[in-house]
Protein backbone atom coordinates (compact mmCIF):
# COMPACT_ATOMS: atom_id res chain seq x y z
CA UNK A 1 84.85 141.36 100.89
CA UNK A 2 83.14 139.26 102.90
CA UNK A 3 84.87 135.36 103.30
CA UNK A 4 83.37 131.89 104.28
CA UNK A 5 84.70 128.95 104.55
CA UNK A 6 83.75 125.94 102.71
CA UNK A 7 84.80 121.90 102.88
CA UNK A 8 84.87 120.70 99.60
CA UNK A 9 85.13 117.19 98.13
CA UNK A 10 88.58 116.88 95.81
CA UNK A 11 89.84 113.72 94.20
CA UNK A 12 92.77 112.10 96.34
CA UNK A 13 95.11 112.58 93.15
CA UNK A 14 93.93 116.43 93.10
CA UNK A 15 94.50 116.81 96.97
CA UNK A 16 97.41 115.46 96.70
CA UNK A 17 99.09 117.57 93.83
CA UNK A 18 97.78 120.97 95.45
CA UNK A 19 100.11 119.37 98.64
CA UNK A 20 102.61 119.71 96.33
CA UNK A 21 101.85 122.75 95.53
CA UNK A 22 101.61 124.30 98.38
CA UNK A 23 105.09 123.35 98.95
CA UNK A 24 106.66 124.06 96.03
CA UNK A 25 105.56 127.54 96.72
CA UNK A 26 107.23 127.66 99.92
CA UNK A 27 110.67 126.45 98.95
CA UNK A 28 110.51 128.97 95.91
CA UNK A 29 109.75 132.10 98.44
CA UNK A 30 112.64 130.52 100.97
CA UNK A 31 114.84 130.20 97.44
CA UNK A 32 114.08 133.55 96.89
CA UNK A 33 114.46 134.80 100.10
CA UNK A 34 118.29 133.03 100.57
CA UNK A 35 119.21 134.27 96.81
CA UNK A 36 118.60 137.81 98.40
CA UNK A 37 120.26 137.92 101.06
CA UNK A 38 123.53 135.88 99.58
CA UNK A 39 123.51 138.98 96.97
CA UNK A 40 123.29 141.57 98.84
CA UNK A 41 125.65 140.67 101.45
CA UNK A 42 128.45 140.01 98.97
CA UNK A 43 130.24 143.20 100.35
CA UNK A 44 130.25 142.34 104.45
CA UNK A 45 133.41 140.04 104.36
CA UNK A 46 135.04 143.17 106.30
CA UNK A 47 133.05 143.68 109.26
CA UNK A 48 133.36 141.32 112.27
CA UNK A 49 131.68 138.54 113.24
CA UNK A 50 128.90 140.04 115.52
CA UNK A 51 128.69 143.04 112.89
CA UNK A 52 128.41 140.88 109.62
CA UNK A 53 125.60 138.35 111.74
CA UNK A 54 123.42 141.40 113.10
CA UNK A 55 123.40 142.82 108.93
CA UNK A 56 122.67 139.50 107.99
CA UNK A 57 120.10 139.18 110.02
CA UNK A 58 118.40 143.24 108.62
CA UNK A 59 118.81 141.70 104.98
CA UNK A 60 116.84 138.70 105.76
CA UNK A 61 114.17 140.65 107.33
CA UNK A 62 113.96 143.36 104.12
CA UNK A 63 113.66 139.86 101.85
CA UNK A 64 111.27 138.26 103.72
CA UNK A 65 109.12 141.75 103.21
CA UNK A 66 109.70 142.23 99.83
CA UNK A 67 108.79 138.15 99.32
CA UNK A 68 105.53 138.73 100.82
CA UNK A 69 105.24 141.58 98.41
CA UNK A 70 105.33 139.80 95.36
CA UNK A 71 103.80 136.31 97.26
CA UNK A 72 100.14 136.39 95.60
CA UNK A 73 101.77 137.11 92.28
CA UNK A 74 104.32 134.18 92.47
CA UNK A 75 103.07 131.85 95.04
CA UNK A 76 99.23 132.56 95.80
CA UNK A 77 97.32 130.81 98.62
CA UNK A 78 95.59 127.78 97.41
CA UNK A 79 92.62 129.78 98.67
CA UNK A 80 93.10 132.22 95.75
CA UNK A 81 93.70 129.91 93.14
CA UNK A 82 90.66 127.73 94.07
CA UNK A 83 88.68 131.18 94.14
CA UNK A 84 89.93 131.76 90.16
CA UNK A 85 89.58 128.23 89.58
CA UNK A 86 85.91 128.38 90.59
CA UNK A 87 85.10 131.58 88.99
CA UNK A 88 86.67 130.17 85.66
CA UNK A 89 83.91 127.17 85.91
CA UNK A 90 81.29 128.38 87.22
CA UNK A 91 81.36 131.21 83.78
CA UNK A 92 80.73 128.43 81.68
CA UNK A 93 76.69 128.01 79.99
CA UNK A 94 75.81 124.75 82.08
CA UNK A 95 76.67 127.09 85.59
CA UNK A 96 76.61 130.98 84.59
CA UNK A 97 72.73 131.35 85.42
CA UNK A 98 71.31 133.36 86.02
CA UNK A 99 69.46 131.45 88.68
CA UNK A 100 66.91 131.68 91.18
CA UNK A 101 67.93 132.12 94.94
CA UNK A 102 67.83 129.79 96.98
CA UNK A 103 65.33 130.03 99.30
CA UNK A 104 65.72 129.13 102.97
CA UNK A 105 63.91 125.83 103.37
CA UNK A 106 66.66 124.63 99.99
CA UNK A 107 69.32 126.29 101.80
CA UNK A 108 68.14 124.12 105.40
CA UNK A 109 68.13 120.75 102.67
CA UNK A 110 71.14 121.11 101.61
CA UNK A 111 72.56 120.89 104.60
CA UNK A 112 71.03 117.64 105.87
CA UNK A 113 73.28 114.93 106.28
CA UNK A 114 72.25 111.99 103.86
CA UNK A 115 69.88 114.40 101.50
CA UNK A 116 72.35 114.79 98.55
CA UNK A 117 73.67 110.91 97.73
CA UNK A 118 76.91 110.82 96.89
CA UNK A 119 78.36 112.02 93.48
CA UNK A 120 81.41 110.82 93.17
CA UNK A 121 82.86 111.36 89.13
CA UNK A 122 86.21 111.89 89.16
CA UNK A 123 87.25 110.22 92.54
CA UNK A 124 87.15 106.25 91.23
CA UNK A 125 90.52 106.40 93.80
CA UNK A 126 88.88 107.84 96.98
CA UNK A 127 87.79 111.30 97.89
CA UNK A 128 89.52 113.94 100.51
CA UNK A 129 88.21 116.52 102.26
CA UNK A 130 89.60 120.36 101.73
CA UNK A 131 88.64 123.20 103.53
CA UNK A 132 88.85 126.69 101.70
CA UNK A 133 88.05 130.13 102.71
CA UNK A 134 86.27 132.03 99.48
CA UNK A 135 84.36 135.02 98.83
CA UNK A 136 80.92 134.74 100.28
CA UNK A 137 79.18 135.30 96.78
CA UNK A 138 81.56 132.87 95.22
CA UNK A 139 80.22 130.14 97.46
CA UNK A 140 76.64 131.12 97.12
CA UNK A 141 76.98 130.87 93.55
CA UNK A 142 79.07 127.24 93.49
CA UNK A 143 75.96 126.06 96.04
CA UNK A 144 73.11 128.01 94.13
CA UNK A 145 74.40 126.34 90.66
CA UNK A 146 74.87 122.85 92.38
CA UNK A 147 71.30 122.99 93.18
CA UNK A 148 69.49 124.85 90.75
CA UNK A 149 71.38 121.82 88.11
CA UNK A 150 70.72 118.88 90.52
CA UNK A 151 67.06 119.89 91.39
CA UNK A 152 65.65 117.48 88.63
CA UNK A 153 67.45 115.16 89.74
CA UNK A 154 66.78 115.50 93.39
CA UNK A 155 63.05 115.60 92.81
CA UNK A 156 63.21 112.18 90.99
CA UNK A 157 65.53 110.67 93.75
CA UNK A 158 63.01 112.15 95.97
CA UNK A 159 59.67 111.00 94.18
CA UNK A 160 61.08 107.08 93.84
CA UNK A 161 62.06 107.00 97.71
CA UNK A 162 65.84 106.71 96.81
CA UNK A 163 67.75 109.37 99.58
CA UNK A 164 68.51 108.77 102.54
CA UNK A 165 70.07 105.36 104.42
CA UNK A 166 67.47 102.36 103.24
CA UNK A 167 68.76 99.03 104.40
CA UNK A 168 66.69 96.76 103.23
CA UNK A 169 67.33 98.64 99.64
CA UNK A 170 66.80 96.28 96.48
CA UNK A 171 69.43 95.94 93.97
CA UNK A 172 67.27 97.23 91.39
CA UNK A 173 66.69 100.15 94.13
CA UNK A 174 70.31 100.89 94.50
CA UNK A 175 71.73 100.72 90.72
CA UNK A 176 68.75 103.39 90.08
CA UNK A 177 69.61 105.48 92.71
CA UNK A 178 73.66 105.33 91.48
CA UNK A 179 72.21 106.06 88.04
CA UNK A 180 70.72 109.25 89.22
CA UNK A 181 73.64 109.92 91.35
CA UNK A 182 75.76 109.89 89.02
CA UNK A 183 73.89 112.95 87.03
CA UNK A 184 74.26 115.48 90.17
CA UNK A 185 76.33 118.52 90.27
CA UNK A 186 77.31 119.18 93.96
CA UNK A 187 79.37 121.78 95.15
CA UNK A 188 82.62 119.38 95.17
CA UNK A 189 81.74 118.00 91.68
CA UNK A 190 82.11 121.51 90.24
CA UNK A 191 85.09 121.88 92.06
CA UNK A 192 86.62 119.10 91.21
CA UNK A 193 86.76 119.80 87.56
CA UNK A 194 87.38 123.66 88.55
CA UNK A 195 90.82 122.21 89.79
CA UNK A 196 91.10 119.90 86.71
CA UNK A 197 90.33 122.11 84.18
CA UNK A 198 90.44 125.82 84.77
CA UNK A 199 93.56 126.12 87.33
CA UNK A 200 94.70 129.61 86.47
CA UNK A 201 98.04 131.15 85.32
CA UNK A 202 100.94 131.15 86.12
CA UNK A 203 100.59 127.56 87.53
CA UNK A 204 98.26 126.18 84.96
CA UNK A 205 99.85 122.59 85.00
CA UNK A 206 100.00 121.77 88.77
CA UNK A 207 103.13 119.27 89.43
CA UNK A 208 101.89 115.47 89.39
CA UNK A 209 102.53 113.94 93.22
């Protein structure tokens, strides 16, 4: 499996609940880790100090392994869940596909700064950025589906002159182009309601911050 990295746009209530998450997991694998140990050395009241402390120390080690055994059942990355999350959303009629590749000259406009006006449903509080490392397919088809949906759009955007940074932009000019806007489907759009509405099992309901 090939990985690449990707920075996506989340809501600020979304980036800050997967915070959460994130450390939830890791005082539930240190939990688990401590409930381990304090089990299994029930029996070393009889050795010595330096004896007891060295054993100690072998039964941590063994629970630390076996909790990164059973980690990406019980406590996955955020990586993985945003992978599942994704590949829940992006199943659904309005993203399956199938679609055309992109070609390289869409590929090269997508990734012009100030070609793809901001879409921001779901982030009336502020945006923040989150970096993720995914399945190279998985990305190609959140970016290919982001496109293939917005391209409409885009070309009307394009065709009234409304991308890019315009100054001297009219009023009328400006509600028009946040009318279109508002009908894209970038990347962090889809992921946004990947988080919201398809976070998988067994962490469906991810704890408020």
């Amino acid at each position: 499996m090939v990985n690449q990295r990707i920075t996506l746009q989340l809501s600020v209530q979304q980036a800050g609940r997967l915070r959460l998450l994130i450390k939830k997991h890791r005082e539930a694998e240190t939990q688990f880790v401590n409930e381990l140990v304090e089990e299994r050395a029930v029996n070393l009241s009889t050795l010595s100090s330096p004896a007891r402390e060295r054993e100690v120390a072998r039964l941590r080690r063994q629970a630390r392994m076996e909790a990164a055994e059973v980690r990406p059942d019980l406590w996955p990355a955020l990586d993985v869940l945003m992978g599942r999350a994704l590949q829940a959303r992006l199943q659904l009629p309005d993203t399956a596909g199938p679609w055309l590749p992109l070609t390289s000259a869409e590929l090269t406009r997508m990734s012009l700064s100030g070609r793809w006006p901001a879409c921001l449903s779901g982030c009336e509080h502020g945006t923040a950025e989150r970096a993720f490392t995914l399945d190279a397919g998985l990305v190609l088809w959140l970016r290919t589906a982001a496109w293939r949906i917005s391209e409409p759009i885009l070309k009307e955007l394009e065709e009234k002159n409304l991308i890019g940074l315009q100054r001297d932009m009219s009023e009328e000019a400006r509600a028009e182009r946040e009318r279109l806007a508002a009908q894209l489907y970038p990347s962090s759009r889809i992921a946004r309601e990947a988080v919201e509405d398809h976070w998988p099992t067994p962490l469906q309901a991810i704890p408020e911050a």
